[in-house]
Each structure stands twice: as C-alpha cells, then as structure tokens.
Protein backbone atom coordinates (compact mmCIF):
# COMPACT_ATOMS: atom_id res chain seq x y z
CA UNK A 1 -31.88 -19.84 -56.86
CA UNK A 2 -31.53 -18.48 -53.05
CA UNK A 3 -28.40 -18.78 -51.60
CA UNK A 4 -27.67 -20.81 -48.25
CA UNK A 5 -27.69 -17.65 -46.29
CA UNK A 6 -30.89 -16.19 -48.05
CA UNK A 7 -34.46 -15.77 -45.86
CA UNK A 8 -37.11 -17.01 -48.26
CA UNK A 9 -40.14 -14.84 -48.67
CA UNK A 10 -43.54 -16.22 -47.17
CA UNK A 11 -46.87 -16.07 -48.65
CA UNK A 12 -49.83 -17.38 -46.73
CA UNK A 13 -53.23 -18.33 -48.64
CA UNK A 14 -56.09 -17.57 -46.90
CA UNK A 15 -59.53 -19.51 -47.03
CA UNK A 16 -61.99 -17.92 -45.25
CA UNK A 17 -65.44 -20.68 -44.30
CA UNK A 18 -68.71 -21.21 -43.55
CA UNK A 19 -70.29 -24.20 -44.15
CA UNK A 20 -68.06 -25.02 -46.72
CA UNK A 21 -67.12 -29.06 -46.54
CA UNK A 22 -68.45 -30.17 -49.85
CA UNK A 23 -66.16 -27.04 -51.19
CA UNK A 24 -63.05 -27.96 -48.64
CA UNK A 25 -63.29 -31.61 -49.70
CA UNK A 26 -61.95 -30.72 -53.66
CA UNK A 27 -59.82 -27.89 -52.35
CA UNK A 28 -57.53 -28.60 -49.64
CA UNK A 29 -56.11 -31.91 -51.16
CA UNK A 30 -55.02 -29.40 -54.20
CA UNK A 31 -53.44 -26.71 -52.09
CA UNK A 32 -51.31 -29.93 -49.88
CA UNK A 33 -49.62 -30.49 -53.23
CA UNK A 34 -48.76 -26.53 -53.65
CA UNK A 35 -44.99 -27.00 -53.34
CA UNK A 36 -42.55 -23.79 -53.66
CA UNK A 37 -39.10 -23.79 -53.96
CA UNK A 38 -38.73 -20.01 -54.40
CA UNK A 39 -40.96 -19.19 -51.02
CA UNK A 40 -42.23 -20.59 -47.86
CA UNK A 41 -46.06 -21.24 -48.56
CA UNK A 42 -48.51 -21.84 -45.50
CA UNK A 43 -52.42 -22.55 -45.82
CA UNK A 44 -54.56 -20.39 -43.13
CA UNK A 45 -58.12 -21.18 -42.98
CA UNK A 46 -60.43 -19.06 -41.01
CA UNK A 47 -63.36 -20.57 -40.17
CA UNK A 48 -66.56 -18.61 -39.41
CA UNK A 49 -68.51 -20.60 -36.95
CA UNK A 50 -69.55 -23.19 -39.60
CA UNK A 51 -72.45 -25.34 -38.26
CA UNK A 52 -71.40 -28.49 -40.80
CA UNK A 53 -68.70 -30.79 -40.07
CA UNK A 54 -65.67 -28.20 -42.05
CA UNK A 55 -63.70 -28.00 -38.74
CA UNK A 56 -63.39 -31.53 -37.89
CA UNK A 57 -62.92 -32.59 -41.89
CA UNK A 58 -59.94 -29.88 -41.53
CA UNK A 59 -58.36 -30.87 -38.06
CA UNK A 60 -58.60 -34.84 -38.97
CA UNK A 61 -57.33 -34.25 -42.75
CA UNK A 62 -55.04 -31.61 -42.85
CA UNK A 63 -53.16 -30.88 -39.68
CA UNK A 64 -50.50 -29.05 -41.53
CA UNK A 65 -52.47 -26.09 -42.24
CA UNK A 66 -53.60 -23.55 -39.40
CA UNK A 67 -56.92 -23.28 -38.46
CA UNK A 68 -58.35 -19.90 -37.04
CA UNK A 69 -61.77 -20.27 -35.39
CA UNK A 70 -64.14 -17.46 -34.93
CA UNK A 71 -67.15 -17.90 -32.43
CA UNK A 72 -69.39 -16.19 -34.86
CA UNK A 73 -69.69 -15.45 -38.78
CA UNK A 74 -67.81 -12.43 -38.82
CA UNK A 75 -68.08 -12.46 -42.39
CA UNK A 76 -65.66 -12.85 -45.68
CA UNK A 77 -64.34 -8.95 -44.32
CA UNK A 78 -63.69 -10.32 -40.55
CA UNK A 79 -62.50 -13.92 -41.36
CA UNK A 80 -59.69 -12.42 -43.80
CA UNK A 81 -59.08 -9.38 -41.39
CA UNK A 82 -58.48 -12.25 -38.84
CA UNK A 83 -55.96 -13.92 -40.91
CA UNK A 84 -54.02 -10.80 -42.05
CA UNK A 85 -53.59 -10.03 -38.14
CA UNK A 86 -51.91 -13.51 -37.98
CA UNK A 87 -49.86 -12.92 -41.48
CA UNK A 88 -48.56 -9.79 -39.44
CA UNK A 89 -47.26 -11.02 -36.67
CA UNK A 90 -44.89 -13.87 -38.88
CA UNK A 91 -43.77 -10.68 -40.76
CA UNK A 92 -45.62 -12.49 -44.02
CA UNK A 93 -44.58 -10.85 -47.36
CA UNK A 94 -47.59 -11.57 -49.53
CA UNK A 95 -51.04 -13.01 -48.29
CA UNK A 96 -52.92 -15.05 -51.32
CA UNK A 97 -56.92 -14.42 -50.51
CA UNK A 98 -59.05 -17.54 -52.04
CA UNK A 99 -62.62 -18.56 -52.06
CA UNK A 100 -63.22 -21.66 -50.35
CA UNK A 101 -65.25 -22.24 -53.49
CA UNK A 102 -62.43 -22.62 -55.88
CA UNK A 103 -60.33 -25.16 -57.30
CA UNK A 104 -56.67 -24.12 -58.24
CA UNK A 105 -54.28 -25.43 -61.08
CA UNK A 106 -50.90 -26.52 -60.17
CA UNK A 107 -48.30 -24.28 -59.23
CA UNK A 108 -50.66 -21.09 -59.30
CA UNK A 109 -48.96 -19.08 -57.37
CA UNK A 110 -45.51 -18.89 -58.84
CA UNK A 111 -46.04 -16.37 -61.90
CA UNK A 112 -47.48 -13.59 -59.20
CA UNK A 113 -44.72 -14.53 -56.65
CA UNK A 114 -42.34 -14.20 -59.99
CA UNK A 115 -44.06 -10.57 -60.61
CA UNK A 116 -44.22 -9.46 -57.51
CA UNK A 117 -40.57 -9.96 -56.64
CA UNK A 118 -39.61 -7.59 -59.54
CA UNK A 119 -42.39 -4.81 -59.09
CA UNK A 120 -44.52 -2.52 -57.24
CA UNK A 121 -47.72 -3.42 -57.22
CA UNK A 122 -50.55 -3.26 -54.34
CA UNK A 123 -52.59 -6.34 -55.83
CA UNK A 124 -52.29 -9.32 -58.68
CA UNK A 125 -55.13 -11.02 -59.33
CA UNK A 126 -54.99 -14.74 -60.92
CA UNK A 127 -56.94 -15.67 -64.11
CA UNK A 128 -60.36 -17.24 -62.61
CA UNK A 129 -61.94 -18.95 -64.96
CA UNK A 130 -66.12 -20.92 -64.42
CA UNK A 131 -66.19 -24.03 -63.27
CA UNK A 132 -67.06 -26.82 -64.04
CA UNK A 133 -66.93 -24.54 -67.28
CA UNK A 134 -63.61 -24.30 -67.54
CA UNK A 135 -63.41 -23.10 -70.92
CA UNK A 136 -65.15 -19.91 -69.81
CA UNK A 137 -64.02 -16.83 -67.53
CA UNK A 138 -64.94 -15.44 -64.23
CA UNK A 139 -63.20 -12.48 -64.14
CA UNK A 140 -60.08 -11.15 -66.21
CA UNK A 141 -59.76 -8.71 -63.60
CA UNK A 142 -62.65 -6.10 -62.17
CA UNK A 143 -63.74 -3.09 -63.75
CA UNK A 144 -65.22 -0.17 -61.27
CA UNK A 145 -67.91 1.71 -62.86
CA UNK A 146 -67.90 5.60 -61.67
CA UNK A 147 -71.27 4.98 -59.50
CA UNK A 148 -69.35 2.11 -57.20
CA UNK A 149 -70.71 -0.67 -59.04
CA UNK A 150 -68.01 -3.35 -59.75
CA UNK A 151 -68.44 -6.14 -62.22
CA UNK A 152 -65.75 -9.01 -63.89
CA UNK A 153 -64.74 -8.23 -67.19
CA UNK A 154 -65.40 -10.37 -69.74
CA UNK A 155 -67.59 -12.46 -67.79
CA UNK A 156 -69.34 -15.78 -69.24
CA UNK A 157 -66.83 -15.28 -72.03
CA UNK A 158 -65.03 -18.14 -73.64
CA UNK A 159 -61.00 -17.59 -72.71
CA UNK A 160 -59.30 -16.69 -75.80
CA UNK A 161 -55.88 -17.86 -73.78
CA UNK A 162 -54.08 -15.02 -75.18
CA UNK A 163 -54.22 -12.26 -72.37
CA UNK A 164 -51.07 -10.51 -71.15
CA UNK A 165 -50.07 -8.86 -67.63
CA UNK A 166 -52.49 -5.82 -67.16
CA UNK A 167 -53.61 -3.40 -65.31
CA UNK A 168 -56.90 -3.73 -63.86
CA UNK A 169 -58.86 -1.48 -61.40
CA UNK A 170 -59.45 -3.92 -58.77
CA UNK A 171 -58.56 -7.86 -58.21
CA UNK A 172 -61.78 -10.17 -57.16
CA UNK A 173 -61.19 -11.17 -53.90
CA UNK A 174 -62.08 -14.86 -55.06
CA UNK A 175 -58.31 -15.34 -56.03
CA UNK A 176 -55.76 -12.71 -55.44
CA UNK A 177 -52.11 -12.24 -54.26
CA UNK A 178 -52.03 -8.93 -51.77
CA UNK A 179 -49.00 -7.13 -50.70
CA UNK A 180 -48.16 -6.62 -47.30
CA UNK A 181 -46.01 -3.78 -47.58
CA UNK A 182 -49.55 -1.70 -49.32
CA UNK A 183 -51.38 -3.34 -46.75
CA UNK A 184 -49.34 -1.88 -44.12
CA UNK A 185 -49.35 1.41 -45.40
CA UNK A 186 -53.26 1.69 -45.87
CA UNK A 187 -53.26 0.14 -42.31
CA UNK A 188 -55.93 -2.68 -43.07
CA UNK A 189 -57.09 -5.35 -45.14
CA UNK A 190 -60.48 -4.52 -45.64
CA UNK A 191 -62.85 -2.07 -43.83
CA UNK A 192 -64.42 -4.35 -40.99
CA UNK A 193 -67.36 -2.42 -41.66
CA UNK A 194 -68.36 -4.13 -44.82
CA UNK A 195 -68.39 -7.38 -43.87
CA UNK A 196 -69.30 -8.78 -47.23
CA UNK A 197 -69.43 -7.95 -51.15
CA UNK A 198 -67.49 -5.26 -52.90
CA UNK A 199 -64.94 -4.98 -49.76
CA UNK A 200 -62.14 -6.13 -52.69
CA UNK A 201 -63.60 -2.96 -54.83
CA UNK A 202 -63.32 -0.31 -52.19
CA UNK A 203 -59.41 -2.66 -50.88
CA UNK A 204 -58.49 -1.86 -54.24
CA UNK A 205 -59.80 1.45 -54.84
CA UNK A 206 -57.89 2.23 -51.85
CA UNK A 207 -54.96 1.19 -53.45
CA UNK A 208 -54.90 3.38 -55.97
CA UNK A 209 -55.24 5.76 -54.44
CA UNK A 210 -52.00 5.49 -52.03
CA UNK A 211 -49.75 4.66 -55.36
CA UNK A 212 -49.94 1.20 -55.73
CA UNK A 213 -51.65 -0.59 -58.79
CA UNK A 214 -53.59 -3.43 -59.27
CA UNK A 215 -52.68 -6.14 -61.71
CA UNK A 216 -53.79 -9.75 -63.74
CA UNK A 217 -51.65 -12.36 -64.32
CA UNK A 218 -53.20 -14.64 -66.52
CA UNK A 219 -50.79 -17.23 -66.07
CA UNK A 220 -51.76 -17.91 -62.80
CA UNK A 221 -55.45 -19.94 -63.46
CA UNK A 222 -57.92 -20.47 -60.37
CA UNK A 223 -61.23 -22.08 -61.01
CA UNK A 224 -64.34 -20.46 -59.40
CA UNK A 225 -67.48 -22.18 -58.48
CA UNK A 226 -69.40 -18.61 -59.28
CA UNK A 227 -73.28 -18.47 -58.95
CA UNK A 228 -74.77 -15.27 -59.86
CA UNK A 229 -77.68 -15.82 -58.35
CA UNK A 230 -76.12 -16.55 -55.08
CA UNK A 231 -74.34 -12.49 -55.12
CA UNK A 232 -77.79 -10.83 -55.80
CA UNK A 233 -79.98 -12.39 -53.01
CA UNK A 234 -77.27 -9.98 -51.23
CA UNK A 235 -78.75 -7.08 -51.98
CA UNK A 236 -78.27 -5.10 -48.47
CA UNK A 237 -74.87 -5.75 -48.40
CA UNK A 238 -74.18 -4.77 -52.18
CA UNK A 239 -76.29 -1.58 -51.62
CA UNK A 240 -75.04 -0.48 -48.51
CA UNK A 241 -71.54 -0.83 -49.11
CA UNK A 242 -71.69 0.76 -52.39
CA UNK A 243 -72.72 3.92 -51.49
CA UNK A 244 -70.16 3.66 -47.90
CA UNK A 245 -67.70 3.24 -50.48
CA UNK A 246 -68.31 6.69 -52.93
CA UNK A 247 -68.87 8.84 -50.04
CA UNK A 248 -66.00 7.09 -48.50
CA UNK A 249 -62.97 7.60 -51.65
CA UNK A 250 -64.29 10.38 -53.98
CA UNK A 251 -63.27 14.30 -53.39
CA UNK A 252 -66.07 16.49 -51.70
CA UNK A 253 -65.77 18.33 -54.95
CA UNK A 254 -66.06 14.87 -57.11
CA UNK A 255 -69.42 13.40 -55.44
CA UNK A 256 -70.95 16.94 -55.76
CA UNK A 257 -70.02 16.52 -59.22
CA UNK A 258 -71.64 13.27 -59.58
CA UNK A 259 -74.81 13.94 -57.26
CA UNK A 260 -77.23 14.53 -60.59
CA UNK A 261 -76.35 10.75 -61.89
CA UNK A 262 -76.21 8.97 -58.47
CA UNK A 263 -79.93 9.90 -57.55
CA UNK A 264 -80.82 9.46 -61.16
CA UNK A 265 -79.48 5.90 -60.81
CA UNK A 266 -80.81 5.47 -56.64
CA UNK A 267 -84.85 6.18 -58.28
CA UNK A 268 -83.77 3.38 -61.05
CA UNK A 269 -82.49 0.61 -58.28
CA UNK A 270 -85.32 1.50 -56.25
CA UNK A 271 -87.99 0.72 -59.21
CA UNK A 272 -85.75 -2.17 -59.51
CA UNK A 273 -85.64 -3.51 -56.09
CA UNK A 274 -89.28 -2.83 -56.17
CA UNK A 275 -90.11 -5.13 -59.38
CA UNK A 276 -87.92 -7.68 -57.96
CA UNK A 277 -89.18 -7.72 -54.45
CA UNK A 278 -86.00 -6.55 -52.63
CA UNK A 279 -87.52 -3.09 -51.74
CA UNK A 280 -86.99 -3.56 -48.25
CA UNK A 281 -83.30 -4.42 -47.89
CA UNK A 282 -83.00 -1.88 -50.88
CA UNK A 283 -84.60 1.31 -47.89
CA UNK A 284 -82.47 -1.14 -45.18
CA UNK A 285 -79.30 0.17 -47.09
CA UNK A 286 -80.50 3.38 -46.76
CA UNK A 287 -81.26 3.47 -43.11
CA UNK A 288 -77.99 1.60 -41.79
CA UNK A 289 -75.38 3.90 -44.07
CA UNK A 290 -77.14 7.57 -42.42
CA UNK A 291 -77.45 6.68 -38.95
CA UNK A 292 -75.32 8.65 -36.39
CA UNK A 293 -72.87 6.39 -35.48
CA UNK A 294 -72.37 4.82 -38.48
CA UNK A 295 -71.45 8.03 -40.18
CA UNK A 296 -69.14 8.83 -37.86
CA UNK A 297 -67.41 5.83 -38.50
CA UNK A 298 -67.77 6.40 -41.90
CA UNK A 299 -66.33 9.96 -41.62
CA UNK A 300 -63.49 8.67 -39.50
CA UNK A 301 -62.51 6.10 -42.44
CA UNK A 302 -62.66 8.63 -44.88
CA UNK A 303 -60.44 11.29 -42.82
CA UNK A 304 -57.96 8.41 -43.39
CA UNK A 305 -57.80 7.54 -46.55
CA UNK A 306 -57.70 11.17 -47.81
CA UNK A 307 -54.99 11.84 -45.56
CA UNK A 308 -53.32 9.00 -47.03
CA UNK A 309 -54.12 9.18 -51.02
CA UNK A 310 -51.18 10.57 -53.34
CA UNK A 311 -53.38 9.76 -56.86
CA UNK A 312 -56.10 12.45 -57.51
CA UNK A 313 -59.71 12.21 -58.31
CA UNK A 314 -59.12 12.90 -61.92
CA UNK A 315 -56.44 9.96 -62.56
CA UNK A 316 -58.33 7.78 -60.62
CA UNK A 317 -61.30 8.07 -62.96
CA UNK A 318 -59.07 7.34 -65.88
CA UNK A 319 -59.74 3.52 -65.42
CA UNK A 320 -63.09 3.75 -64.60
CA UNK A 321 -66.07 2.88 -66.55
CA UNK A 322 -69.66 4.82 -67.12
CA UNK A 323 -70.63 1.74 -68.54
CA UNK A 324 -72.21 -1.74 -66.93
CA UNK A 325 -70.82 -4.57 -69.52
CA UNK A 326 -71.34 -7.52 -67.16
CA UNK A 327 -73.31 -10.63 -69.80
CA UNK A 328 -75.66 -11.55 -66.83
CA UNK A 329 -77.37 -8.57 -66.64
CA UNK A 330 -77.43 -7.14 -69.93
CA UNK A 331 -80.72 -6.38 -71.22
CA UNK A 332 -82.64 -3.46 -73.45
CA UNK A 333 -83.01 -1.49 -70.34
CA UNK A 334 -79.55 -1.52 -69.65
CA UNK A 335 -78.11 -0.77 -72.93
CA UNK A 336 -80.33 2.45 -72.27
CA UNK A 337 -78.64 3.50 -68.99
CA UNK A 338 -75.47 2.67 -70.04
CA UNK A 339 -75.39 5.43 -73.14
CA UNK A 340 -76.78 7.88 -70.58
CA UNK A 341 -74.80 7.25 -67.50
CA UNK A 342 -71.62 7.07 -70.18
CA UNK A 343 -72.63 10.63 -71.72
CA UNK A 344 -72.64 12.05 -68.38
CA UNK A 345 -69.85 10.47 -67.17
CA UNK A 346 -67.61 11.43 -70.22
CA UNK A 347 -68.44 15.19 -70.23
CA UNK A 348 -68.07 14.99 -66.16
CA UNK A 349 -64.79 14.17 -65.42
CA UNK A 350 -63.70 16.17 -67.70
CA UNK A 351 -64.00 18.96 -65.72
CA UNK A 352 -63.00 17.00 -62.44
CA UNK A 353 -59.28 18.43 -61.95
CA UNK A 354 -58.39 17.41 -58.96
C-alpha cells in the first residue's frame, strides 16, 4: 500500500478512432469500471476525424475521459503519437495502447502495472485472445521474422491457459502497456511516417535495440475483434513499411548480408500481389519508399536509431525467426519458403558478428 505522502504512478490508455461507435459502445462502459488503487488511471481517446456519430456518443456518455480530436485521419501512428504528446506533458509513467476494437476483462491492467513496477522493460503486452472466440488466441506476443514480416504467435490456437511471463520480440499494438521512460529515450512513440501496420514491429524493434525488452503477461487478458481479412486489403501500407523498417534498423553490413533472400522473397510477393490483384499498391510500395525526400527522411531516422542502439545486429537476430508460422496463411507453398528462407537464414547470421 502507498503511504499518505506517496505520488501514485499514472498510466493513461489510449484508444485511438475512426468510425468506431458500434466498437466504443461495448468498450468504454468496460474501461469506466477500470478502478486502481495502486495508480491513477485516465482514458484518452483520440479520435481521427470519424464521420459516424463516435464523438458525440463519447462527449454525451463519458465525460470523464479526454477526448483529443484530429481534423483529419492521421492514422493509428498519428492518433497515438497525439496522445503520447499529451501523456508527456502530465509526466505519465506508463501509456496502455488499445484497439478501439477490443473488449477488456476486469482489472487488466494490474499484473503489467505489478511487473512493471519491479523491472526494466520497454514493452508488456497483455494476453489477447479472438473474440467472440474467446477460447482462442490473437497473439501470445509477436514474432519478427528476419525479412520484417511480423506475425502473432500461436494464432487461431485454442489457449492452453498455462503461459508464463516471456519474452517476446515485439507487443501487438492492439493491447500493450509502453514505458515512458524507453519512450523518452528513443524520443518517439512511433515513426509518424508509417502511419499504419507494423509501426508496433519496427516501436519494438527499436526497443531492443536501445536495451529495453519486450514482454507478455498472460495474466492480463484483452479480447480482440481481429479480422484477417481486414489487415491484408492493406497491402501498401504493410509493404511499404516493411521494407522502411529493414533498411531503417539492420547494420549496412547485415542488409548486405541479407540482400540474396530479400529480392528472392520481393519476385515471390510480387507473383503474389500479382495472382491476388494487389500488383499495383504492391509497385506503389516501391515508388513511395525510393523517392528523394522520403529517403532522406528515411536516412535521417536511421542516423538516429543507430546512434542510439547499444544491442548488436547479431543478438538482435537471436529472437528472430526465418520462419512464417502464422495458421491463416499456411499453405504448401509456404511450407516451401519457409525451409528455404530458414536454411539461409540459419547459416547467415551466423556469420553476422556485429
């Protein structure tokens, strides 16, 4: 228990939305019975120029919580970028990120504010489990495979209910407890330029690489309203930011290393994007990521976060995968690329010693 004369911590969970009312209506009555007696808890939503009636449903419903309007979708990257600029300026502690298309269990939040008062850490991700098949799992935490791919492990899986506090190499953004004190050091939440998908890979990339790990706490459930279909109409933004993201974090030395197997795998999207109609935003990808200004950008992020890192390429690699287990895509053909991109990426790294 604090003491009379104690400061509580604060933690503020941010909901960034767009059009989300039918999500907001389930949601937001949950989170106004989140009561803490540990830490001050406040509810930020950011909402992203949402043409339905979210704003007014908010304002007439729940006046307790803040409400940060943007003039224009500024995306899941610029609505919570919005909201850690707020958490700064209350000198927050911990800032919980949460999909407005979630549902949370009671009292959530208190075994990552119970870890995170006794350890280092630079993100813990909740247990999110499907819903409304809650017996199943979302993510146990989100594997990074060597070519910037990121997937949930253990996805569609039933929950065996047994896991323990682990290290994971990056928390889905969906439901995940961020420290300020990383955050501060990297400089940012997430890089504005990505304004959507993957910007929790490359946030927690990044914080590995400045020291700080990334954790699950299965005790703390959160239910997400996943559709995979929904993520992969977003092919631009998954492309895009994939590759911003390897040239980005990797060692000169490291994506020369890995050159042979990232064109091997850029002819196979493209023969996929081309059987699946999504050849165009597939060359988009291509032609936004090399244009002038955005690689200067692009160079000036990097400068950064090399300057920064204190974890090499080679321990970095240690957690990541050269294999794509992920149950809604597998299929013959990739069973096939995953034993060859796996080969290569086992005999690789081990010569990667820096």
């Amino acid at each position: 228990m604090l003491s009379k004369m104690e400061k509580k911590d604060k933690i503020i969970i941010v909901i960034p939305s767009f059009n989300g009312l039918d999500y907001l209506r389930s949601l937001l009555p949950q989170l106004a019975q989140e009561n803490y007696l540990d830490f001050d808890l406040e509810i930020v939503i950011v909402d992203n120029a949402s043409k339905d009636d979210s704003v007014a449903f908010i304002k007439n419903n729940f006046p307790q919580f803040t409400l940060l309007e943007n003039s224009e979708n500024t995306g899941y990257v610029g609505a919570n970028n919005l909201a850690y600029s707020y958490a700064k300026k209350l000198n927050v502690k911990y800032i919980y990120l949460l999909n407005q298309d979630t549902e949370v269990s009671p009292g959530f939040l208190q075994p990552l504010y119970d870890f995170a008062r006794e350890n280092k850490f630079g993100s813990l991700q909740s247990k999110l489990k499907l819903f409304p098949e809650t017996e199943k799992i979302n993510t146990v935490g989100n594997v990074i495979h060597f070519l910037g791919f990121g997937y949930g492990k253990d996805s569609g899986k039933f929950d065996p209910a047994d896991q323990v506090i682990t290290k994971i190499n990056y928390a889905s953004g969906a439901g995940v407890l961020v420290n300020m004190e990383a955050l501060n050091t990297l400089g940012y939440l997430f890089d504005e330029t990505m304004f959507a998908y993957l910007e929790d890979l490359d946030l927690g990339w990044s914080l590995q690489l400045l020291g700080y790990d990334n954790y699950l706490i299965p005790e703390s459930v959160v239910y997400h309203k996943y559709q995979f279909s929904r993520s992969m109409r977003q092919v631009y933004w998954f492309e895009r930011n994939r590759l911003w993201i390897l040239l980005k974090n990797y060692k000169l030395l490291t994506l020369i290393f890995f050159f042979p197997a990232w064109l091997l795998m850029e002819f196979g999207q493209l023969y996929f994007a081309w059987r699946n109609h999504y050849l165009k935003n597939k060359i988009k990808s291509y032609k936004w990521i090399f244009v002038k200004k955005e690689w200067q950008i692009l160079l000036r992020y990097r400068k950064k976060i090399q300057s920064l890192r204190v974890i090499n390429d080679r321990n970095i690699l240690d957690n990541f995968a050269g294999r794509i287990l992920f149950q809604p895509l597998d299929s013959p053909l990739l069973r096939i690329a995953n034993f060859m991109f796996d080969f290569y990426f086992e005999v690789t790294r081990f010569f990667i010693v820096w």
